[in-house]
N, C-alpha and C. Protein backbone atom coordinates (compact mmCIF):
# COMPACT_ATOMS: atom_id res chain seq x y z
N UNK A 1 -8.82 -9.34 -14.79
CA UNK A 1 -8.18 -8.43 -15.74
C UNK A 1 -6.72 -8.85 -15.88
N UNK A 2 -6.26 -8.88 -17.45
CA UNK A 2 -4.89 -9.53 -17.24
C UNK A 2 -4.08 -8.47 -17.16
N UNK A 3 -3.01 -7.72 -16.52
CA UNK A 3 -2.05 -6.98 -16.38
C UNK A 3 -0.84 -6.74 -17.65
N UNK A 4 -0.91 -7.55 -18.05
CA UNK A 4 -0.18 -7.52 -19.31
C UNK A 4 -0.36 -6.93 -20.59
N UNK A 5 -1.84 -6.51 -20.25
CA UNK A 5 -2.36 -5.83 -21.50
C UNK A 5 -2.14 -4.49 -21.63
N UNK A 6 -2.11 -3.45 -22.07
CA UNK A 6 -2.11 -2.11 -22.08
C UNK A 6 -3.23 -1.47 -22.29
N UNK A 7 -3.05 -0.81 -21.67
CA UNK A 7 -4.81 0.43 -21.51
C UNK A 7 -5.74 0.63 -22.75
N UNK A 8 -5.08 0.63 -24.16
CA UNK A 8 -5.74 0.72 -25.11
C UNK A 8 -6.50 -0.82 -25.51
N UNK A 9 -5.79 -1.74 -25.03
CA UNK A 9 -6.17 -3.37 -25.54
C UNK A 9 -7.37 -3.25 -24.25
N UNK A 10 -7.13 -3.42 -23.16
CA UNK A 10 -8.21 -3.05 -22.01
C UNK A 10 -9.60 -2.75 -22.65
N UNK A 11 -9.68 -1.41 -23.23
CA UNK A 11 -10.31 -0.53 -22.90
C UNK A 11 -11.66 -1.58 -24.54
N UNK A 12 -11.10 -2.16 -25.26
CA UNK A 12 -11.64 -3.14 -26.39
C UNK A 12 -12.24 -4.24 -25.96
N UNK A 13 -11.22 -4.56 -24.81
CA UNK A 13 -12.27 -6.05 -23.99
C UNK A 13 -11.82 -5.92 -23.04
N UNK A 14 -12.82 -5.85 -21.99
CA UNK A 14 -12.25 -5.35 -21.00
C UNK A 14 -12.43 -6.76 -20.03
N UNK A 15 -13.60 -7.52 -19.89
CA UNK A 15 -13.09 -9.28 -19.98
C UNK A 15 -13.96 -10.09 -21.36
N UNK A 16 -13.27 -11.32 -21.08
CA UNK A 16 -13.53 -12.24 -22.06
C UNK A 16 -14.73 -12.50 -22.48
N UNK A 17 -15.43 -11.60 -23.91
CA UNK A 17 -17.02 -12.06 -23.93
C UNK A 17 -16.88 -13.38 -24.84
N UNK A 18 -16.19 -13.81 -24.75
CA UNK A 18 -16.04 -14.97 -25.51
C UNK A 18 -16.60 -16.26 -24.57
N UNK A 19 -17.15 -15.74 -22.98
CA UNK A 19 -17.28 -17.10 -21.97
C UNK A 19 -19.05 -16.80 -21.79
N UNK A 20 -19.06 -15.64 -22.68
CA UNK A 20 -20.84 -15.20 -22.58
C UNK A 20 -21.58 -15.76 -23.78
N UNK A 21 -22.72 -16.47 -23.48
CA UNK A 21 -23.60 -16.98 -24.47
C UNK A 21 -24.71 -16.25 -24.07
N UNK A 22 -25.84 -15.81 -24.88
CA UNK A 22 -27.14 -14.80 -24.62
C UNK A 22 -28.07 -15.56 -24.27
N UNK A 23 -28.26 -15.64 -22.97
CA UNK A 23 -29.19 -16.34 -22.56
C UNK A 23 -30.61 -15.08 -22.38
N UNK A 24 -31.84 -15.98 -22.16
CA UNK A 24 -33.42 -15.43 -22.32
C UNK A 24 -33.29 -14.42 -20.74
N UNK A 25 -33.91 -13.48 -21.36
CA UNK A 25 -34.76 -12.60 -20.26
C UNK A 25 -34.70 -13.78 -18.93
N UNK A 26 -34.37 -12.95 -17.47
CA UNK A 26 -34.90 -12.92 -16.27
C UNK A 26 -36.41 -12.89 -16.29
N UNK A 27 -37.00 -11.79 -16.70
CA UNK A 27 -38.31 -10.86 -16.19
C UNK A 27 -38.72 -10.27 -17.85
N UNK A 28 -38.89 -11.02 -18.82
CA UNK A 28 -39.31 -9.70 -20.36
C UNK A 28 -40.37 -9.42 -19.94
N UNK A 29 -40.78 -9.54 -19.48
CA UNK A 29 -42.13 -8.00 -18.94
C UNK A 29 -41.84 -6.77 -18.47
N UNK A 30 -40.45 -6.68 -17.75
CA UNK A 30 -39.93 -5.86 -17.21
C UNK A 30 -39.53 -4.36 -17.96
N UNK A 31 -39.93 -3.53 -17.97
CA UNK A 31 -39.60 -2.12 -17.87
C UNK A 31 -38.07 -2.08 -18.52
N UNK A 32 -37.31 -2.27 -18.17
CA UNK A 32 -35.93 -2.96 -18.60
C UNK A 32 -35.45 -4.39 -18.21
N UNK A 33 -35.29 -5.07 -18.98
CA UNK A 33 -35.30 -7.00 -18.95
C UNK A 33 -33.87 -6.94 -18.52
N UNK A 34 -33.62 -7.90 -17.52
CA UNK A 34 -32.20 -8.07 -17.61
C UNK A 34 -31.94 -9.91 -17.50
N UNK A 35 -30.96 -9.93 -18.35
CA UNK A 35 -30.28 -11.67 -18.90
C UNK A 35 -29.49 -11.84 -17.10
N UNK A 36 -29.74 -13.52 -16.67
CA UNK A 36 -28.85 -14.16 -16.21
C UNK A 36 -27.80 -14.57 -16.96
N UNK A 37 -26.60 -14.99 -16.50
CA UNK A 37 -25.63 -15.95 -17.55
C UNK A 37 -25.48 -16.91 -16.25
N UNK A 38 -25.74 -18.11 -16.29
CA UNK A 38 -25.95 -19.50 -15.61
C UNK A 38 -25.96 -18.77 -14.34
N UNK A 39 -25.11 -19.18 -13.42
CA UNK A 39 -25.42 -19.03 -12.29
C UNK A 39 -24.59 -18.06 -11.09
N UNK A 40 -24.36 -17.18 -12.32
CA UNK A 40 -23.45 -15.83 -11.52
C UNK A 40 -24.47 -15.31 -11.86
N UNK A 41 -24.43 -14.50 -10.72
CA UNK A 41 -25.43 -12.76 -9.92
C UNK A 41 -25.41 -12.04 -10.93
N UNK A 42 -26.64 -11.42 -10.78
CA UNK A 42 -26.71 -10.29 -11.98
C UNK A 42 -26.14 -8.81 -10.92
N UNK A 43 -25.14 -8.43 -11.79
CA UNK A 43 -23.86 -7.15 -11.68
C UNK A 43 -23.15 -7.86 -11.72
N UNK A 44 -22.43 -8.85 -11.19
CA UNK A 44 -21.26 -9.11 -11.15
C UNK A 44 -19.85 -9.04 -11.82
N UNK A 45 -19.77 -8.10 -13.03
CA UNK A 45 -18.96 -7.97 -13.76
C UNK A 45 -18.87 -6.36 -13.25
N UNK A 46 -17.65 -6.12 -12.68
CA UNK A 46 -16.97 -5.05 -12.55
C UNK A 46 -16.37 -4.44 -13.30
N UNK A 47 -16.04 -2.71 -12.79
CA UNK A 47 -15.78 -1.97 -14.35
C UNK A 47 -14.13 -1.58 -13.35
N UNK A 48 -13.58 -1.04 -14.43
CA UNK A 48 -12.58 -0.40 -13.91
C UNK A 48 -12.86 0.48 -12.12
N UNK A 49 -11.45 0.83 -11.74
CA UNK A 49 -11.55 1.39 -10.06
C UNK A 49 -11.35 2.56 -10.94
N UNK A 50 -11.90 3.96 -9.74
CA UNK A 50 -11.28 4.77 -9.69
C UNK A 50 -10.73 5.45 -8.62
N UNK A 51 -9.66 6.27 -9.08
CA UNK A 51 -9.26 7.09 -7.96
C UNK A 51 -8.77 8.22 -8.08
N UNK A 52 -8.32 9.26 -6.97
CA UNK A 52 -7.74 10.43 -7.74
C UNK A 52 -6.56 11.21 -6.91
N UNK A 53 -5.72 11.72 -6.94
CA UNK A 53 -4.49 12.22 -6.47
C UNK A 53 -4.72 13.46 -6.74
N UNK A 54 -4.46 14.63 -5.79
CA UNK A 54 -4.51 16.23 -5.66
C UNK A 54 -3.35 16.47 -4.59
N UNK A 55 -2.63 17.41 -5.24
CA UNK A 55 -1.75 18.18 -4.82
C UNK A 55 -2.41 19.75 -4.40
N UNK A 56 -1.66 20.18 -3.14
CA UNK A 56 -1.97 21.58 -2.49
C UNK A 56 -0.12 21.35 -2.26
N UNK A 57 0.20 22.99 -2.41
CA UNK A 57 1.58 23.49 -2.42
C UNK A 57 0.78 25.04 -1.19
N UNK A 58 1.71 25.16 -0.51
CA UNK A 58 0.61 26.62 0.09
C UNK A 58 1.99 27.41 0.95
N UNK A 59 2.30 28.52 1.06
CA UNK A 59 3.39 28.97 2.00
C UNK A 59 2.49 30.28 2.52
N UNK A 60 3.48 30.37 3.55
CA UNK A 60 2.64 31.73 4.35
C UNK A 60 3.99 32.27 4.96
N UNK A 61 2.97 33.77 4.95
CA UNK A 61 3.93 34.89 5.09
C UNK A 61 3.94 35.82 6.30
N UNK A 62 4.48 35.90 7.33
CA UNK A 62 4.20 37.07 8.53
C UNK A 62 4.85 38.53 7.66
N UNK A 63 3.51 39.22 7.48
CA UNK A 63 4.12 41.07 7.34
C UNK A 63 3.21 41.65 8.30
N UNK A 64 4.14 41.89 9.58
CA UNK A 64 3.94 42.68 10.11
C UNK A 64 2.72 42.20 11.13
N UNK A 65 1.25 42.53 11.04
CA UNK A 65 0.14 42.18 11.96
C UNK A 65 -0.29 41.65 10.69
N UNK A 66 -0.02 41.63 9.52
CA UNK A 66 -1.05 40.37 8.48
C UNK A 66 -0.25 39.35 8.26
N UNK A 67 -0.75 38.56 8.03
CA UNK A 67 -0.44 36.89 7.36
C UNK A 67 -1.02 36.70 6.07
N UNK A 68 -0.04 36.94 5.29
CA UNK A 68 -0.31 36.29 3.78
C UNK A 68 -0.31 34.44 3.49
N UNK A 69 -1.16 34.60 2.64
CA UNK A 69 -0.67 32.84 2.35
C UNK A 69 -1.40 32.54 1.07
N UNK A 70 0.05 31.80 -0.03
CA UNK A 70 -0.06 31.86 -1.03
C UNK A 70 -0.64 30.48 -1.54
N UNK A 71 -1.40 30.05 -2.51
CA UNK A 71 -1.51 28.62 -2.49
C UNK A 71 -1.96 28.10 -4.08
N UNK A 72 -1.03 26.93 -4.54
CA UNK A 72 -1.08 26.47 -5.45
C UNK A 72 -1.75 25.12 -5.21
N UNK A 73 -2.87 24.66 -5.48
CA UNK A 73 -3.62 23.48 -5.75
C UNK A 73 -3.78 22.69 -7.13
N UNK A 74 -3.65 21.31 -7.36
CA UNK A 74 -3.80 20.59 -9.01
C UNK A 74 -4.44 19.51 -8.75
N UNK A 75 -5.61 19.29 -9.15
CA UNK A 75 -6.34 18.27 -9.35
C UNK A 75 -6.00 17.41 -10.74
N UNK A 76 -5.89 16.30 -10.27
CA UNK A 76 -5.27 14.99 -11.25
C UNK A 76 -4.12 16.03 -12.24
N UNK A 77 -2.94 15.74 -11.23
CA UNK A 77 -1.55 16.23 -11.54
C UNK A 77 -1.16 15.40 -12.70
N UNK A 78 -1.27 14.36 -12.52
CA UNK A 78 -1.12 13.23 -13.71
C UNK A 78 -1.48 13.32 -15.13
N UNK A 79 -2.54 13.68 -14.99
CA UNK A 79 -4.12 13.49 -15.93
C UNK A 79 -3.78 12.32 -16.74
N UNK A 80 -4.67 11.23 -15.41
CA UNK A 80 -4.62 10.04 -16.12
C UNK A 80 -6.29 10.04 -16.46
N UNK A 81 -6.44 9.70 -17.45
CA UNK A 81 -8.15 9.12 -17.91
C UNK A 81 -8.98 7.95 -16.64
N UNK A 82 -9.61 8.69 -16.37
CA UNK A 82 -10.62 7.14 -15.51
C UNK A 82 -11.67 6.48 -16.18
N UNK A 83 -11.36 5.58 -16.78
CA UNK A 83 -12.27 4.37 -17.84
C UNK A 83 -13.64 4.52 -17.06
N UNK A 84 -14.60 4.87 -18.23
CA UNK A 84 -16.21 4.19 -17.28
C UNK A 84 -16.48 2.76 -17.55
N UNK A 85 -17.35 2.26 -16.86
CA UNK A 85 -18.05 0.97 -17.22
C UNK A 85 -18.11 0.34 -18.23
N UNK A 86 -18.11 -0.78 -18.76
CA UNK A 86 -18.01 -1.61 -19.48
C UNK A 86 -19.20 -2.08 -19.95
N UNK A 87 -19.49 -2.23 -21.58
CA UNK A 87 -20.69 -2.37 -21.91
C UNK A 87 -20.95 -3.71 -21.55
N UNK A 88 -22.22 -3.85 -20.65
CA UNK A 88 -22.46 -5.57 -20.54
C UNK A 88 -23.82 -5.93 -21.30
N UNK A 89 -24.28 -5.49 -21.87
CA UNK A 89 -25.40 -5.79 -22.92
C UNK A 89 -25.01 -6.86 -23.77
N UNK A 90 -24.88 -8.33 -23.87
CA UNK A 90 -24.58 -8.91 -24.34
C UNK A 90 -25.23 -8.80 -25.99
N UNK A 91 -25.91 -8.49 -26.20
CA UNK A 91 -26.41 -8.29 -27.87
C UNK A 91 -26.18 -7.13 -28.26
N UNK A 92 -25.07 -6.53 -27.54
CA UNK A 92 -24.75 -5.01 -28.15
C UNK A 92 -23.62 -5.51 -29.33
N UNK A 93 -23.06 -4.80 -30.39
CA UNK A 93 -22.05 -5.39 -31.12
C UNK A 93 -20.97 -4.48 -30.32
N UNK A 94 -21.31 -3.50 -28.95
CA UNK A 94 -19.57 -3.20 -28.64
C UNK A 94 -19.63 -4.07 -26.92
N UNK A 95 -20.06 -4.97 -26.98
CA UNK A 95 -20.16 -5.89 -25.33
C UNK A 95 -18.60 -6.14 -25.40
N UNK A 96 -18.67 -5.88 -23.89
CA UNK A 96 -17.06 -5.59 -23.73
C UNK A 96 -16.38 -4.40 -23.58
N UNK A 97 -16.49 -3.67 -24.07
CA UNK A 97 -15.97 -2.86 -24.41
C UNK A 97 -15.91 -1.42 -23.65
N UNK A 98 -15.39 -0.83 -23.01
CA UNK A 98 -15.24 0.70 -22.63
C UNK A 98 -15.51 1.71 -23.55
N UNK A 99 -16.73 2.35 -23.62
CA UNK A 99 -16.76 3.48 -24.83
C UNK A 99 -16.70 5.21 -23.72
N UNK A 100 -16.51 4.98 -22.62
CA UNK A 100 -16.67 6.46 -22.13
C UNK A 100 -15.70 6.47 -20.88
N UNK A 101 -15.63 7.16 -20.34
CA UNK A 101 -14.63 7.96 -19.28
C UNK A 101 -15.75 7.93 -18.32
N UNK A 102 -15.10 7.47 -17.18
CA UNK A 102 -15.88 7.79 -15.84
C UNK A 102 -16.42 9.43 -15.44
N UNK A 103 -17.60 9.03 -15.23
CA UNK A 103 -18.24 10.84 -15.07
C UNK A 103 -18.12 11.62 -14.02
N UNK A 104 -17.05 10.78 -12.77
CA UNK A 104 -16.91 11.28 -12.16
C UNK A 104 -15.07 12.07 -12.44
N UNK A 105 -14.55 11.78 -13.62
CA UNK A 105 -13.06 12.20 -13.84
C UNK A 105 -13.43 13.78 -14.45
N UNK A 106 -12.13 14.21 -14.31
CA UNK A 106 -12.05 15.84 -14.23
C UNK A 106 -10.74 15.90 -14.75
N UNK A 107 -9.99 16.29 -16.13
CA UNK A 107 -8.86 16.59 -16.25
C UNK A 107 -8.14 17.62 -15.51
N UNK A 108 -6.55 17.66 -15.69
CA UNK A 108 -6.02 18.35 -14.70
C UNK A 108 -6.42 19.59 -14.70
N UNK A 109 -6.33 19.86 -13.53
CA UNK A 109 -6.84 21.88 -12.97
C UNK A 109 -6.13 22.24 -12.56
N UNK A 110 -5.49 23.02 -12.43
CA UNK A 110 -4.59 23.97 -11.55
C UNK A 110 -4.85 25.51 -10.86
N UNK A 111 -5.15 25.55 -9.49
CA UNK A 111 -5.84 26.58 -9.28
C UNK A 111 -5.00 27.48 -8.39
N UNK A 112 -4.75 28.40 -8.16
CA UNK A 112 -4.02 29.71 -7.83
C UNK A 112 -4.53 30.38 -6.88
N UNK A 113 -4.27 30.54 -5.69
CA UNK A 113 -4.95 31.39 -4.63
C UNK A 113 -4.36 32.26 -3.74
N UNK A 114 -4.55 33.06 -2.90
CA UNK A 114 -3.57 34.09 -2.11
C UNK A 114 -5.13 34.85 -1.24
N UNK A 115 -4.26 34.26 0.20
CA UNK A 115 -5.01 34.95 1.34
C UNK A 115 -4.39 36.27 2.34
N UNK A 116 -5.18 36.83 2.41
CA UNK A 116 -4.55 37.83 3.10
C UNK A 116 -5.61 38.26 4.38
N UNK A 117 -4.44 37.94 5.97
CA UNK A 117 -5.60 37.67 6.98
C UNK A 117 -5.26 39.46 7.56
N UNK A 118 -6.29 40.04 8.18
CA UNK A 118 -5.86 41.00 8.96
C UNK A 118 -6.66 41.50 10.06
């Protein structure tokens, strides 16, 4: 992946299908056929990483014989997008290409809580 590119150029080619020629079925008998390309492994084209950053803020309170405690939590404080997979179907017309968001991303949340022990 070249670094120089920006997330939107990325997300159009995400690597060079320009080094892919459509080669014949592995297995066309198969249930779903899948293409070698010479002599790299079939998966071997990786999709974007993901990852995720959460913030907890929380204070606590002595009144008396109870303990309060207040708590602010944010899931993806950022809200950065996590790219899904990359189409590798070489006879697709979008090969290459990122068309969805990882299904495991969750835009930001912010959740609000307050305990009260006694």
């Amino acid at each position: 992946i070249d670094g120089s590119r920006d997330r939107s150029q990325q997300v159009l080619a995400w690597f060079n299908t320009a080094a892919f020629a459509i080669p014949g079925f592995v297995n066309a008998s198969a249930v779903r056929p899948t293409r070698q390309f010479g002599t790299s492994p079939i998966g071997n084209i990786t999709g974007p990483s993901f990852w995720s950053f959460d913030t907890v803020l929380s204070k606590g309170f002595q009144l008396g014989p109870m303990r309060l405690q207040l708590r602010a939590e944010v899931y993806n404080p950022f809200n950065v997008p996590m790219l899904g997979a990359p189409i590798v179907e070489a006879s697709s017309a979008n090969f290459g290409q990122v068309r969805t968001s990882n299904a495991n991303y969750l835009p930001r949340t912010l959740q609000l809580g307050m305990r009260l022990d006694w």
